[in-house]
Protein backbone atom coordinates (compact mmCIF):
# COMPACT_ATOMS: atom_id res chain seq x y z
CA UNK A 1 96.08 5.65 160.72
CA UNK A 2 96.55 2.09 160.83
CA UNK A 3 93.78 1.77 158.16
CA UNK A 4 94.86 4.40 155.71
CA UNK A 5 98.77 2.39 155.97
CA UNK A 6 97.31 -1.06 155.32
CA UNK A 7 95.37 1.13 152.12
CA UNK A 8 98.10 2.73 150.65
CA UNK A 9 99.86 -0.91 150.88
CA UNK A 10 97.32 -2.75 149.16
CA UNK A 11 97.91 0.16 146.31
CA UNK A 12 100.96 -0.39 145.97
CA UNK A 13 100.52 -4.37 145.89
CA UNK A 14 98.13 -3.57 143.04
CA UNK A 15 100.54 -1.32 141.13
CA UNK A 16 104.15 -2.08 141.34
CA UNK A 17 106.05 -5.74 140.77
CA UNK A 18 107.40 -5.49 144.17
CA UNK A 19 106.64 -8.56 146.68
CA UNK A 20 108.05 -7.14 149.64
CA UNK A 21 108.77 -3.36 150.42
CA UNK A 22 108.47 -0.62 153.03
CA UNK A 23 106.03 2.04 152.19
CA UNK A 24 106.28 5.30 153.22
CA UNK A 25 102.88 7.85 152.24
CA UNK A 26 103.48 11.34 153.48
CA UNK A 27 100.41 13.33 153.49
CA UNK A 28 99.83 17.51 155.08
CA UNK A 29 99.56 16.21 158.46
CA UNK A 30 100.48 12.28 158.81
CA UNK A 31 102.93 10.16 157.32
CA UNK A 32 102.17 6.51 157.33
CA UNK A 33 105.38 4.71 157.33
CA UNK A 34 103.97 0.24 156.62
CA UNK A 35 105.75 -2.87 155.96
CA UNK A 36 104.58 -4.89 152.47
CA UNK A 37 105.48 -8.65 152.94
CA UNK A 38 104.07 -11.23 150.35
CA UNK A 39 102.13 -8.62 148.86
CA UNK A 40 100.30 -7.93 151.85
CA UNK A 41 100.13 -5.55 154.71
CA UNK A 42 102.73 -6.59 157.37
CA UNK A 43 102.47 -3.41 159.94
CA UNK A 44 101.82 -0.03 159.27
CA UNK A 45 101.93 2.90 161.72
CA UNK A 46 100.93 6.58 161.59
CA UNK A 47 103.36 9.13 162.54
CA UNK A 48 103.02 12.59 162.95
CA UNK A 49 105.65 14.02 160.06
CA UNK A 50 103.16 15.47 157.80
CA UNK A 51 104.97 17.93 155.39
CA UNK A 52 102.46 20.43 156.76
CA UNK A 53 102.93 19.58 160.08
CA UNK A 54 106.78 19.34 160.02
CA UNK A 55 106.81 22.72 157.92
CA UNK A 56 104.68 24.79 160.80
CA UNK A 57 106.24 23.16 163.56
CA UNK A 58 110.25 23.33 162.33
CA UNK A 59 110.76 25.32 158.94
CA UNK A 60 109.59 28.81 159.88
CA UNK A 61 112.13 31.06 158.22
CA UNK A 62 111.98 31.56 154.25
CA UNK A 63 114.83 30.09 153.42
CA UNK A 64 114.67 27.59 156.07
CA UNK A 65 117.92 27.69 158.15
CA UNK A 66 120.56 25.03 159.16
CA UNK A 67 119.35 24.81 162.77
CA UNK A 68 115.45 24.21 161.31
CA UNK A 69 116.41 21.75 159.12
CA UNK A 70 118.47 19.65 161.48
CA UNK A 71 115.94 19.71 164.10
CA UNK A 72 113.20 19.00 162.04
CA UNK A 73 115.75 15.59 160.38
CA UNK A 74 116.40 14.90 164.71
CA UNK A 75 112.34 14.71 165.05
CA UNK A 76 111.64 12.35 161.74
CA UNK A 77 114.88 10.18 163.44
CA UNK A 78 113.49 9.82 166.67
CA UNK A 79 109.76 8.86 165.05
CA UNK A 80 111.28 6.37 162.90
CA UNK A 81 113.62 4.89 165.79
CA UNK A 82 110.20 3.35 167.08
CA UNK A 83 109.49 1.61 164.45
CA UNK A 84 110.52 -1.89 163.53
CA UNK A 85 112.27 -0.98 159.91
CA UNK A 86 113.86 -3.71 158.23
CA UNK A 87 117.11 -3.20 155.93
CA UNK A 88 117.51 -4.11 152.30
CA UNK A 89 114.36 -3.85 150.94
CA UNK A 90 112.60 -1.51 148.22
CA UNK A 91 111.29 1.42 149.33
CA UNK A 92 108.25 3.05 147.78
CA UNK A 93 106.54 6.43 148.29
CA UNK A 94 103.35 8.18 148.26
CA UNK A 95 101.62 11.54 147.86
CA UNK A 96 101.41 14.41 145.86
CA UNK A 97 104.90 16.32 147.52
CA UNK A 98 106.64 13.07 146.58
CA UNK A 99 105.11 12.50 143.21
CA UNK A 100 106.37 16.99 142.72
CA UNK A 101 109.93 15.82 144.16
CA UNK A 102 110.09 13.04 141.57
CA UNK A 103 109.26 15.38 139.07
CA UNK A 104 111.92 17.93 139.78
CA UNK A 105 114.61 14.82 139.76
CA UNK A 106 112.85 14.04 135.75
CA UNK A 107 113.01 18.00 134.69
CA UNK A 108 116.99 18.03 135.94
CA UNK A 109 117.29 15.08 134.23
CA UNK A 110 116.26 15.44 131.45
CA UNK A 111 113.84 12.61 131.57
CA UNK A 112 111.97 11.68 128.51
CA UNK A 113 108.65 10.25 129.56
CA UNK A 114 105.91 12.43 131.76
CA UNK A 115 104.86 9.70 133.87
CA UNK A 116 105.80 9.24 137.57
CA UNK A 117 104.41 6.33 138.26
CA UNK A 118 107.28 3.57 138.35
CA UNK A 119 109.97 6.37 138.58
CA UNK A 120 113.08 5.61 140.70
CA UNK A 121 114.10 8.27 142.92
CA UNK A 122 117.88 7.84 143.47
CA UNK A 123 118.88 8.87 147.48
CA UNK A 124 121.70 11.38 146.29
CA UNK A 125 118.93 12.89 143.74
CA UNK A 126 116.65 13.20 147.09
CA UNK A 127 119.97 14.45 148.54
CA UNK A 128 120.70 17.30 146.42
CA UNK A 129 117.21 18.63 146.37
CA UNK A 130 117.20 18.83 149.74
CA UNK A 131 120.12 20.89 150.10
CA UNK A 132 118.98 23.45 146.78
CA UNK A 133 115.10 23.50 148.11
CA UNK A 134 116.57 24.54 151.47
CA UNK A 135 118.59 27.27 149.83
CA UNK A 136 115.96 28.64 147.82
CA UNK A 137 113.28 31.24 149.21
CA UNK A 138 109.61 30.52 149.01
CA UNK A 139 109.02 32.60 145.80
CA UNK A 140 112.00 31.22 143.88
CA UNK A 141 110.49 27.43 144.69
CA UNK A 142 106.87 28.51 143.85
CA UNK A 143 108.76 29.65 140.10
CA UNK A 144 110.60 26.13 139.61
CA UNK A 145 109.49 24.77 136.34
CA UNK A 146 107.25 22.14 136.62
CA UNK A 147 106.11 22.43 140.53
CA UNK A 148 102.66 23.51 141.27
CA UNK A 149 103.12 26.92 143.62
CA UNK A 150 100.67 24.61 146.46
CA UNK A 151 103.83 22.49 146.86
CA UNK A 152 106.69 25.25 147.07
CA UNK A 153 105.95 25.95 150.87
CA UNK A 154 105.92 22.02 152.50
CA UNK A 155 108.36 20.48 149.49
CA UNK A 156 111.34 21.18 151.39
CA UNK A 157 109.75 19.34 154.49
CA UNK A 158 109.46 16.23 152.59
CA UNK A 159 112.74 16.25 150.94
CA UNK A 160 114.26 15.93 154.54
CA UNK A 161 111.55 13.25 155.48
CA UNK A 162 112.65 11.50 152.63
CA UNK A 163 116.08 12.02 153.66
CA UNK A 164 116.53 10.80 156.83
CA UNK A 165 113.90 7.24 155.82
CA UNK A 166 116.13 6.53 153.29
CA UNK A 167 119.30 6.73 155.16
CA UNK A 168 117.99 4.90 158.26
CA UNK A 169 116.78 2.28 155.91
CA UNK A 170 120.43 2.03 153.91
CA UNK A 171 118.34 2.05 150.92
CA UNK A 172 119.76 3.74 147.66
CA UNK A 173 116.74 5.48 146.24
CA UNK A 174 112.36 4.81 146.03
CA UNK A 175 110.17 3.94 143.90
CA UNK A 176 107.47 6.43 143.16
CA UNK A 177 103.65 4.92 143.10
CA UNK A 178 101.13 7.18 141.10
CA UNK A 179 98.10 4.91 143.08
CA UNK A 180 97.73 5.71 146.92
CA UNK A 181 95.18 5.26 149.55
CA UNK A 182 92.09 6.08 147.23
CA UNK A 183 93.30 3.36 144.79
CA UNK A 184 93.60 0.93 147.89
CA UNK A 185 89.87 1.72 148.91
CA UNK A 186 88.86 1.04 144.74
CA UNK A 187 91.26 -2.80 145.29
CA UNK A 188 89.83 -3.46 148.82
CA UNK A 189 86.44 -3.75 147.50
CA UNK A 190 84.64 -6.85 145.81
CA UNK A 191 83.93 -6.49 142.22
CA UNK A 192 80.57 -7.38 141.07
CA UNK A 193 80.71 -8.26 137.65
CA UNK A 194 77.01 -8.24 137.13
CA UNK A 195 76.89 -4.86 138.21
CA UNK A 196 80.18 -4.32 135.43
CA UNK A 197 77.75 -5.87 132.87
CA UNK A 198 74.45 -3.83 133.91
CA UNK A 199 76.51 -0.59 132.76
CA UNK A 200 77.89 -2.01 130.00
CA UNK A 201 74.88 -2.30 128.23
């Protein structure tokens, strides 16, 4: 855990013009929440808030009710209290549900470039698709333009991950990074530029 959070750090060193920043990369069954200081990996720690994991474990009606969703935001609360999160800085996510959920905030919008990478995610655009992907059943998600059907079932998981990180952390939105841990494996490893050259020619 600790090496896939010091991974998708170094990604996001490599990517976005951010110096410092907490990074949050939610996968199906982990969520690495790390600390970027300097451009480098401060701390990182795996927690158990998977969108998959949080979805099984607190989301089982279709539409999720009340009750689910605030004991599933009381579980992410209680993970992140162990942590030592740090106010006031830029907050930048990971992963494919996060990557969909920034995509849904570009189609309401109205945005005019198809590229997520870069994108700010405002906290009361995370806000509001929380609370309309909560009131939607599984089928009407899996027909929202623009999200792959894969993502209907967990998205509403993350939204609420996202949620309750952002509000802990007082920030006002995320940036979204396109690169993630398989970038950070690509960055952590020497280039040989004689080897470049050999397949150059």
């Amino acid at each position: 855990g600790k090496e896939e959070a010091r991974l998708g750090v170094l990604a996001v060193a490599n990517a976005l013009p951010l110096a410092e920043a907490v990074v949050a990369d939610q996968g199906g069954g982990s969520a690495q929440v790390s600390l970027m200081r300097g451009r480098r990996f401060g701390w990182g720690k795996a927690l158990p808030l998977g969108a998959l994991r949080l979805t099984e474990a607190f989301l089982p009606s279709d539409p999720p009710r009340k009750g689910e969703a605030r004991a599933l935001e009381e579980a992410v609360e209680k993970a992140l209290k162990g942590l030592p999160l740090e106010t006031g800085l830029p907050v930048v996510g990971l992963g494919g549900n996060v990557r969909a959920l920034a995509k849904l905030h570009q189609r309401r919008r109205g945005y005019p470039l198809d590229l997520l990478h870069g994108y700010y995610l405002p906290r009361e655009g995370v806000e509001e698709l929380a609370e309309d992907l909560l009131g939607l059943p599984l089928r009407a998600r899996m027909g929202l333009p623009g999200l792959q059907a894969d993502r209907a079932r967990t998205l509403p998981a993350t939204a609420l991950f996202l949620r309750v990180l952002l509000r802990r952390l007082r920030a006002l939105g995320l940036w979204v990074s396109g690169l993630g841990i398989r970038e950070g494996v690509l960055f952590s490893r020497p280039v040989s530029y004689t080897h470049l050259r050999a397949h150059e020619t």
